[in-house]
C-alpha atoms as a PDB file:
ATOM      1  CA  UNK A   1     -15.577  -0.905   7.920  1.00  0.00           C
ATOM      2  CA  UNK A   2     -13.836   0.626   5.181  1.00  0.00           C
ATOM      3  CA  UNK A   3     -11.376  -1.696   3.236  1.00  0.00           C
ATOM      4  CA  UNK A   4      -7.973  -0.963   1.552  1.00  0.00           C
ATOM      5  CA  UNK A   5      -5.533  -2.677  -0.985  1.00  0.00           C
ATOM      6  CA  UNK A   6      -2.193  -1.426  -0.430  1.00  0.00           C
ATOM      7  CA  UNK A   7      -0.256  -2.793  -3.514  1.00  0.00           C
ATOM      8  CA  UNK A   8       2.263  -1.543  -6.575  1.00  0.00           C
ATOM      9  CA  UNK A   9       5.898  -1.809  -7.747  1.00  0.00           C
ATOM     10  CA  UNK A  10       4.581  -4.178 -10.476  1.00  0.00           C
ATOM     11  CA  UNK A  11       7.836  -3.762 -12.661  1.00  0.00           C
ATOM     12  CA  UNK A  12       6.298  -5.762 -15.698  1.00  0.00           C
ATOM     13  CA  UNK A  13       7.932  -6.328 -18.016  1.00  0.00           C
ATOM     14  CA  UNK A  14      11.190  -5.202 -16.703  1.00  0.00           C
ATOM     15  CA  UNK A  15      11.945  -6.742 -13.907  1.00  0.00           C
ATOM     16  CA  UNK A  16       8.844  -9.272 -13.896  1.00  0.00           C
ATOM     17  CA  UNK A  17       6.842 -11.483 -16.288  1.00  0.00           C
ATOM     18  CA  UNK A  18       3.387 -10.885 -14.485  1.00  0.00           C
ATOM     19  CA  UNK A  19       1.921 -11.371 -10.790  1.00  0.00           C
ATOM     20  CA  UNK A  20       2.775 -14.671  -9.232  1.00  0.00           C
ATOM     21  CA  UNK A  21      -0.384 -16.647 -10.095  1.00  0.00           C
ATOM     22  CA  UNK A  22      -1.200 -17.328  -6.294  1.00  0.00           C
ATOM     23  CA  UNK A  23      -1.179 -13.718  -5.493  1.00  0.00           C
ATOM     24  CA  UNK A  24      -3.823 -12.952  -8.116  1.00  0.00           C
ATOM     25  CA  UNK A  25      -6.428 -15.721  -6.515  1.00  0.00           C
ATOM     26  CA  UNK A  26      -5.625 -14.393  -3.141  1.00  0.00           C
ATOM     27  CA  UNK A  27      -7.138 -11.187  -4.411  1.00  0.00           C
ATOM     28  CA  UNK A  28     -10.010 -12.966  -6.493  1.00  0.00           C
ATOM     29  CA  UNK A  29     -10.592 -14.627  -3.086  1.00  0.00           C
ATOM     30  CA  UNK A  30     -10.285 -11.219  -0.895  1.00  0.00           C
ATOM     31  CA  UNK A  31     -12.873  -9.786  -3.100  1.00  0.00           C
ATOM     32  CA  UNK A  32     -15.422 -11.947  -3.603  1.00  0.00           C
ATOM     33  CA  UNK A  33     -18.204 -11.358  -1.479  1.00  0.00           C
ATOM     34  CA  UNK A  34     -17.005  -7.568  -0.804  1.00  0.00           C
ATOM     35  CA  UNK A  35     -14.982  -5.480  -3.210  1.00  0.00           C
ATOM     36  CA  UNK A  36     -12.284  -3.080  -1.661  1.00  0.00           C
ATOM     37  CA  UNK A  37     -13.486   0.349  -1.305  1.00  0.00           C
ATOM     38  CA  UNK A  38     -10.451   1.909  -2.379  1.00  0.00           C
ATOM     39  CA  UNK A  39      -6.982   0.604  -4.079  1.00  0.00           C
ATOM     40  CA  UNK A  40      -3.935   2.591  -3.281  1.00  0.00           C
ATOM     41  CA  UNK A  41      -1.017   1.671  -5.756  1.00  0.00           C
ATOM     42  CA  UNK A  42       2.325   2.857  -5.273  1.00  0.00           C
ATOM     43  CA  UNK A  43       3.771   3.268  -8.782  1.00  0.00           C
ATOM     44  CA  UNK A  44       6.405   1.893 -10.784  1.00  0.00           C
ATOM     45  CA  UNK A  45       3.789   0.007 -12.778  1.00  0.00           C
ATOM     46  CA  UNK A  46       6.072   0.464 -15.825  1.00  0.00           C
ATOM     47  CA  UNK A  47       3.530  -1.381 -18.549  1.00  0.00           C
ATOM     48  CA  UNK A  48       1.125  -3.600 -17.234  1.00  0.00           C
ATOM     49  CA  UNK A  49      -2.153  -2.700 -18.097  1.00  0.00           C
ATOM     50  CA  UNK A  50      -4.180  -5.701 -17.967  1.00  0.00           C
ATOM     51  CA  UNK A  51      -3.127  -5.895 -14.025  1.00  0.00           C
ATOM     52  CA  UNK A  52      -4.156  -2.378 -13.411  1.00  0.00           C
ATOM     53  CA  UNK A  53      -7.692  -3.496 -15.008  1.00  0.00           C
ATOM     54  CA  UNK A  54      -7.954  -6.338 -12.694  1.00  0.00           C
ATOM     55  CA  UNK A  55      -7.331  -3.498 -10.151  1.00  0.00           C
ATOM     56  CA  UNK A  56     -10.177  -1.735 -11.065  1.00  0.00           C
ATOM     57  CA  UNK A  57     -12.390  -4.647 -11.143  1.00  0.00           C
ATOM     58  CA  UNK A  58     -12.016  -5.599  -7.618  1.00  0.00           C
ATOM     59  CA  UNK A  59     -12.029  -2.121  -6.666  1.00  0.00           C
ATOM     60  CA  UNK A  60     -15.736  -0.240  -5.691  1.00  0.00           C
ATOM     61  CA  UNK A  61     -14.505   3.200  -6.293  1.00  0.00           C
ATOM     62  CA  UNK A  62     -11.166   4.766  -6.938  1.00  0.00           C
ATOM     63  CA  UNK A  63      -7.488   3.596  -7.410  1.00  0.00           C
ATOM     64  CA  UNK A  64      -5.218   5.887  -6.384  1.00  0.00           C
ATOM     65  CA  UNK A  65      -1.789   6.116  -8.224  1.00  0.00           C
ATOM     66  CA  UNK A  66       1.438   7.995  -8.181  1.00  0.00           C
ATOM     67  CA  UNK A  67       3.879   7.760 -10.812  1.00  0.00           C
ATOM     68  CA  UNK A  68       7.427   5.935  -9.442  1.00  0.00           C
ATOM     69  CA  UNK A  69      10.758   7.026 -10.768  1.00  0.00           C
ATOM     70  CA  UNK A  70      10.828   3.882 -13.356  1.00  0.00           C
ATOM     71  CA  UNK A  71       7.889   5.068 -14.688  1.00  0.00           C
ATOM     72  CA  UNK A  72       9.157   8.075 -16.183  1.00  0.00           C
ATOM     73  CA  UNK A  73      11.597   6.385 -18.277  1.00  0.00           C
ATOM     74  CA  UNK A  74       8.922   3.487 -19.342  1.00  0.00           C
ATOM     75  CA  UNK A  75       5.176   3.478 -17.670  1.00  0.00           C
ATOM     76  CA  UNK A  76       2.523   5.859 -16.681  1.00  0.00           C
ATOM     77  CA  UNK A  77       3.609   9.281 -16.845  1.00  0.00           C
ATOM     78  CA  UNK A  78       0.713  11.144 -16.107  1.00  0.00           C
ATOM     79  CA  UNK A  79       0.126   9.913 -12.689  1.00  0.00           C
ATOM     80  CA  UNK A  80       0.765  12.486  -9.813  1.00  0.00           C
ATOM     81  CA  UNK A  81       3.083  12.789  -6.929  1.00  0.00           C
ATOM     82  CA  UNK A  82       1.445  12.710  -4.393  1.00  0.00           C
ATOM     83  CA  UNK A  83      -2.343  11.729  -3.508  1.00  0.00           C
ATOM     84  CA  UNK A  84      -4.249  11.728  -0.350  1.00  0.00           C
ATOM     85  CA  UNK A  85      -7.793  10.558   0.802  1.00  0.00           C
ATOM     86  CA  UNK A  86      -9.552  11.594   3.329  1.00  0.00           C
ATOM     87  CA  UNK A  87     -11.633   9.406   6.124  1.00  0.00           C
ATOM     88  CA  UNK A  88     -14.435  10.837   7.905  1.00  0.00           C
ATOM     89  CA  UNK A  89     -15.315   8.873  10.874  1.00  0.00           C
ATOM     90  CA  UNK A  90     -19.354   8.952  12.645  1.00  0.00           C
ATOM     91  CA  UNK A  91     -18.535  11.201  15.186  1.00  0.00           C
ATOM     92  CA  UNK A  92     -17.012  14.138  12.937  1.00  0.00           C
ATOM     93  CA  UNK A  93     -13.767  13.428  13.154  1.00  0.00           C
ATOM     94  CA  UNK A  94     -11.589  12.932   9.908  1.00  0.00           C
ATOM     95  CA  UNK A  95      -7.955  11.105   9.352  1.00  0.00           C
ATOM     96  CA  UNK A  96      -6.074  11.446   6.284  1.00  0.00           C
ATOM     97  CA  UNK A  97      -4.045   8.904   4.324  1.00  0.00           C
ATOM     98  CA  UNK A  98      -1.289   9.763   1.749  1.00  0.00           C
ATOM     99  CA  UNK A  99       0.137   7.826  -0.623  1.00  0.00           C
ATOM    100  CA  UNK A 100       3.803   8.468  -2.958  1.00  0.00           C
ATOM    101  CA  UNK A 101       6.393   6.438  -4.472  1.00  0.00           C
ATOM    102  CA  UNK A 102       9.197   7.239  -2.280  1.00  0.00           C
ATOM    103  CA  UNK A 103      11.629   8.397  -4.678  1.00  0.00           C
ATOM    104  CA  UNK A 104      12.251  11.348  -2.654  1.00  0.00           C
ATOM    105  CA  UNK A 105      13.026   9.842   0.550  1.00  0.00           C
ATOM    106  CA  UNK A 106      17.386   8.814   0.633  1.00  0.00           C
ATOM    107  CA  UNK A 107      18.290   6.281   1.808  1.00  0.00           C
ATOM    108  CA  UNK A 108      15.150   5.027  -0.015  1.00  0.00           C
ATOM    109  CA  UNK A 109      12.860   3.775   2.485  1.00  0.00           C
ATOM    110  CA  UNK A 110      14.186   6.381   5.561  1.00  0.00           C
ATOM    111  CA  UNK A 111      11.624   6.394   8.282  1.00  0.00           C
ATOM    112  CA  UNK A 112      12.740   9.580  10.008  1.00  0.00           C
ATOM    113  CA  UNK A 113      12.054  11.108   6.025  1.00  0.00           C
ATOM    114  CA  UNK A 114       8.645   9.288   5.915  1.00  0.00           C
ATOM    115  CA  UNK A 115       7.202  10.567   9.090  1.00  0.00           C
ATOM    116  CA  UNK A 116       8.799  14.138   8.486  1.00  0.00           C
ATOM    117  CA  UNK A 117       6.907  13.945   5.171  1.00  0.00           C
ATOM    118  CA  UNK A 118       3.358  12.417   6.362  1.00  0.00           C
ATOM    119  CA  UNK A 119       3.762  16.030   9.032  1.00  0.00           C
ATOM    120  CA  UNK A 120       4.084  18.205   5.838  1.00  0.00           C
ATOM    121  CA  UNK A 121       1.317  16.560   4.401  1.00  0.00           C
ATOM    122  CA  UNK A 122      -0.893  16.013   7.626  1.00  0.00           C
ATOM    123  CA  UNK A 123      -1.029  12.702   6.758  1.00  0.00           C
ATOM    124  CA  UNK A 124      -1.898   9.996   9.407  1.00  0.00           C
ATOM    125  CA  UNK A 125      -1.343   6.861   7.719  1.00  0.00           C
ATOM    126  CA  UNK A 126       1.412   7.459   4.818  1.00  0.00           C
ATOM    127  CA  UNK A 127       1.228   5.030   2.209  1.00  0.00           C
ATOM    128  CA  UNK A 128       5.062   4.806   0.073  1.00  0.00           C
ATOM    129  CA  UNK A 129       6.644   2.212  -2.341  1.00  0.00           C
ATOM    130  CA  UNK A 130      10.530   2.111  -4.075  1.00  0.00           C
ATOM    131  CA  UNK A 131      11.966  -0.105  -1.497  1.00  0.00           C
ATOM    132  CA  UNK A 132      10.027  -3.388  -2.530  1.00  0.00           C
ATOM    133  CA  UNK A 133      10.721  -4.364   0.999  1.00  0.00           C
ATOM    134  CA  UNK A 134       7.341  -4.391   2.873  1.00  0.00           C
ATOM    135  CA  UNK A 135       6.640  -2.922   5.949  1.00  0.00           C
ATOM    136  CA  UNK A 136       4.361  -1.878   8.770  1.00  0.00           C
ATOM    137  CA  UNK A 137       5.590   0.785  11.351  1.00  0.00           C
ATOM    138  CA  UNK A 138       4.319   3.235  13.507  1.00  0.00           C
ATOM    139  CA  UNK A 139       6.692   5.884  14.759  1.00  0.00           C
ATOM    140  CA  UNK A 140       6.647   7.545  18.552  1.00  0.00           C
ATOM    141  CA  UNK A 141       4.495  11.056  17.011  1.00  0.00           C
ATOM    142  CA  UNK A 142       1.812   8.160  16.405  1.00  0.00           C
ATOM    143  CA  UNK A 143       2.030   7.965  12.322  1.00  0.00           C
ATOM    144  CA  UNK A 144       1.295   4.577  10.980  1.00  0.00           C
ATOM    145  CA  UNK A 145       4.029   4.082   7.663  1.00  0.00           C
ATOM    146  CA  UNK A 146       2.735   0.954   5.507  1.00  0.00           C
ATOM    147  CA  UNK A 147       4.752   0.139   2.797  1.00  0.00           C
ATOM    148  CA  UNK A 148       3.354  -3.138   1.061  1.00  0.00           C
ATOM    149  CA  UNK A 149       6.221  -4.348  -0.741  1.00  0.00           C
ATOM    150  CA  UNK A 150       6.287  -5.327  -4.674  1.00  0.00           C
ATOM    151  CA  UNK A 151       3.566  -7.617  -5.702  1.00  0.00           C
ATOM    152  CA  UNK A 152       6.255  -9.071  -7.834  1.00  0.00           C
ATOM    153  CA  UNK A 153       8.880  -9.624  -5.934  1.00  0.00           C
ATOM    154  CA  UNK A 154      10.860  -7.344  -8.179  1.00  0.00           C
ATOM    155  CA  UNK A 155      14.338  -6.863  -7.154  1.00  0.00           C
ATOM    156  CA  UNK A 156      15.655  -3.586  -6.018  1.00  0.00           C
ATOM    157  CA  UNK A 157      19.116  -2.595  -4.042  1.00  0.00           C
ATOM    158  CA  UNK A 158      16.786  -3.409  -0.437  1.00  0.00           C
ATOM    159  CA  UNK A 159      14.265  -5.711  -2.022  1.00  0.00           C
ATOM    160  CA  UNK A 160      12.916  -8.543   0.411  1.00  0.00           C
ATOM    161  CA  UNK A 161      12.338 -10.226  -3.214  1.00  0.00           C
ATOM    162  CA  UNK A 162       8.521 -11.328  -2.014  1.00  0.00           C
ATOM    163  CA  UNK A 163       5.573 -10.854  -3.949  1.00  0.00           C
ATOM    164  CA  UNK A 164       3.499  -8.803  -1.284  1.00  0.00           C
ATOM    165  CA  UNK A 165       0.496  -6.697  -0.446  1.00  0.00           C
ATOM    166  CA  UNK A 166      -1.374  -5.171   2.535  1.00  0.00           C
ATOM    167  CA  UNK A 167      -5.009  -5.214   3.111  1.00  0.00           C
ATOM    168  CA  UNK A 168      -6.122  -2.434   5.804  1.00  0.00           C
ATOM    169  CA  UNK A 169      -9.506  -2.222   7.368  1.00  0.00           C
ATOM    170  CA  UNK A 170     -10.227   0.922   9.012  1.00  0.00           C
ATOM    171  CA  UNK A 171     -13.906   0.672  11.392  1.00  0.00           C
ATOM    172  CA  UNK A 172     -15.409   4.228  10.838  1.00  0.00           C
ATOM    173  CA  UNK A 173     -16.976   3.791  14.117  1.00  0.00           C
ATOM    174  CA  UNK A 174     -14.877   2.210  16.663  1.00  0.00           C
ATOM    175  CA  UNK A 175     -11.967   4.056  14.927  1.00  0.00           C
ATOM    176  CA  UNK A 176      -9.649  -0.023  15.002  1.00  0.00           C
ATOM    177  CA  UNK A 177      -7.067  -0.080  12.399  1.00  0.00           C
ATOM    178  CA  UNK A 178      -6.892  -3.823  11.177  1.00  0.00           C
ATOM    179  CA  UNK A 179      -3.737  -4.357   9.108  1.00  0.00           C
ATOM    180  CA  UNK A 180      -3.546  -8.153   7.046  1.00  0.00           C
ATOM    181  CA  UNK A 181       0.297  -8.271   5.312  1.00  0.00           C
ATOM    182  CA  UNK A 182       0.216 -11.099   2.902  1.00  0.00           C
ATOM    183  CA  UNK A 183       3.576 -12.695   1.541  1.00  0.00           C
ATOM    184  CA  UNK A 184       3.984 -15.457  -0.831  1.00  0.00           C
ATOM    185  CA  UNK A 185       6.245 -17.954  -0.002  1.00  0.00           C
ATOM    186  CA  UNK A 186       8.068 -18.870  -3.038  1.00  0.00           C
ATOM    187  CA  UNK A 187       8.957 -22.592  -1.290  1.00  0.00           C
ATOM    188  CA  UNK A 188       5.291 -23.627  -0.323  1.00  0.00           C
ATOM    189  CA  UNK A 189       3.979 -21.449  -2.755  1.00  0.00           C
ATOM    190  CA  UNK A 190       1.417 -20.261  -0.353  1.00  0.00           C
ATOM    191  CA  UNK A 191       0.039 -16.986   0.459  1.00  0.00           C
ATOM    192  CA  UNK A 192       0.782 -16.199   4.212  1.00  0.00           C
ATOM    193  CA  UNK A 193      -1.228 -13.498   5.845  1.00  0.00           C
ATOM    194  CA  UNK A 194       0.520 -11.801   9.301  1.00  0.00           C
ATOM    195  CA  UNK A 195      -1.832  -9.510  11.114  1.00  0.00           C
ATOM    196  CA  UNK A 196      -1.172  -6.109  12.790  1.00  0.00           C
ATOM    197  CA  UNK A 197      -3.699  -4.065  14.919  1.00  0.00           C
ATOM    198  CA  UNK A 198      -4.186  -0.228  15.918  1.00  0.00           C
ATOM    199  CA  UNK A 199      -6.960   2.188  16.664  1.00  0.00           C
ATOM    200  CA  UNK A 200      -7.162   6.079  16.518  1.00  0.00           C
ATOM    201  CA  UNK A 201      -6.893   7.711  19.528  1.00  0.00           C
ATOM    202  CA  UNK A 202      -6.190  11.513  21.194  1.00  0.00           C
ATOM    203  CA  UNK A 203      -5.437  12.491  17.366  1.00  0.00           C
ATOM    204  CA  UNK A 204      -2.822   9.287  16.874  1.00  0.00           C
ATOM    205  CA  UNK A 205      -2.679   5.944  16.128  1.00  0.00           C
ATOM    206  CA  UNK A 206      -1.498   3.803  18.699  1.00  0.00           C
ATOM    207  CA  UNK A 207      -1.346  -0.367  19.160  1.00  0.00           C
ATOM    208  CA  UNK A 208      -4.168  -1.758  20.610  1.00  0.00           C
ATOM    209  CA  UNK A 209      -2.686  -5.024  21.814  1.00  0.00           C
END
């Protein structure tokens, strides 16, 4: 089992003082017998280095970035586009995942625009940000689109204005896709975790129950 964090749209300072407090122990608590493998982060950062640190730490080997369109007036400028991983499953087979801000995409968050872009790329799970409204979907050409929201909360013209993330196991054997979308509830102020399921199958993804 290989296992993701799906997470960006920071916005700190700008449009956020920090991570809610109970999303940071969540992750603590995700990682602690088992670091993710990988960290996907979907830009707009703006300056928050200490977070991306913490990123690293829980993370065993890369974190991938792209730069968002706030970042080029006030974060990371040197992050790319566009990124893309790919997974090789046992039997030969590889998938691959992309990851951008979303920037490009109007209206921001335009499924029709995501899936034509995950084509172009060959991408079978397409990772995107900008819309800081969270969101698991997998279209009829059998493209998964995960977009985890801002870990924030931070507002934006479509903002669900929930400090989010998405955790997403992928079983390089069986080929499952196990999706875990965590939301804080800003009422309770507990971490709520709303699970999704999928597997690869005749070169798509489809639901397995």
């Amino acid at each position: 089992m290989v296992k993701f964090l799906l997470i960006g749209d920071s916005h700190v300072p700008k449009r956020a003082s920090g991570i809610p407090k109970q999303i940071q122990i969540k992750l603590e608590e995700l990682t602690k017998s088992e670091l993710f493998e990988y960290t996907f982060f979907t830009g707009d950062e703006i300056n928050y280095p200490e977070f991306m640190e913490f990123l690293n730490l829980i993370t065993k080997r890369d974190v991938f970035r792209v730069i968002g369109n706030m970042d080029y007036y006030y974060g990371n400028k040197d992050a790319p586009i566009y990124q893309e991983l790919k997974i090789d499953f046992y039997d030969k087979e590889n998938k691959k995942i992309g990851l951008t801000h979303g920037v490009q995409i109007q209206p921001r968050g335009d499924r029709t625009q995501l899936e034509q872009f995950a084509i172009e790329k060959n991408n079978n799970i397409l990772i995107s940000g900008h819309t800081h409204k969270e969101e698991i979907f997998l279209t009829k050409t059998g493209i998964l689109l995960l977009n985890p929201g801002s870990v924030t909360g931070a507002w934006s013209f479509v903002a669900s204005r929930i400090p989010s993330f998405i955790v997403l196991d992928i079983d390089k054997e069986t080929k499952d896709i196990e999706i875990s979308l965590f939301q804080l509830d800003k009422k309770s102020e507990k971490v709520n975790e709303i699970k999704s399921f999928f597997n690869f199958e005749r070169n798509k993804i489809n639901y397995k129950y």
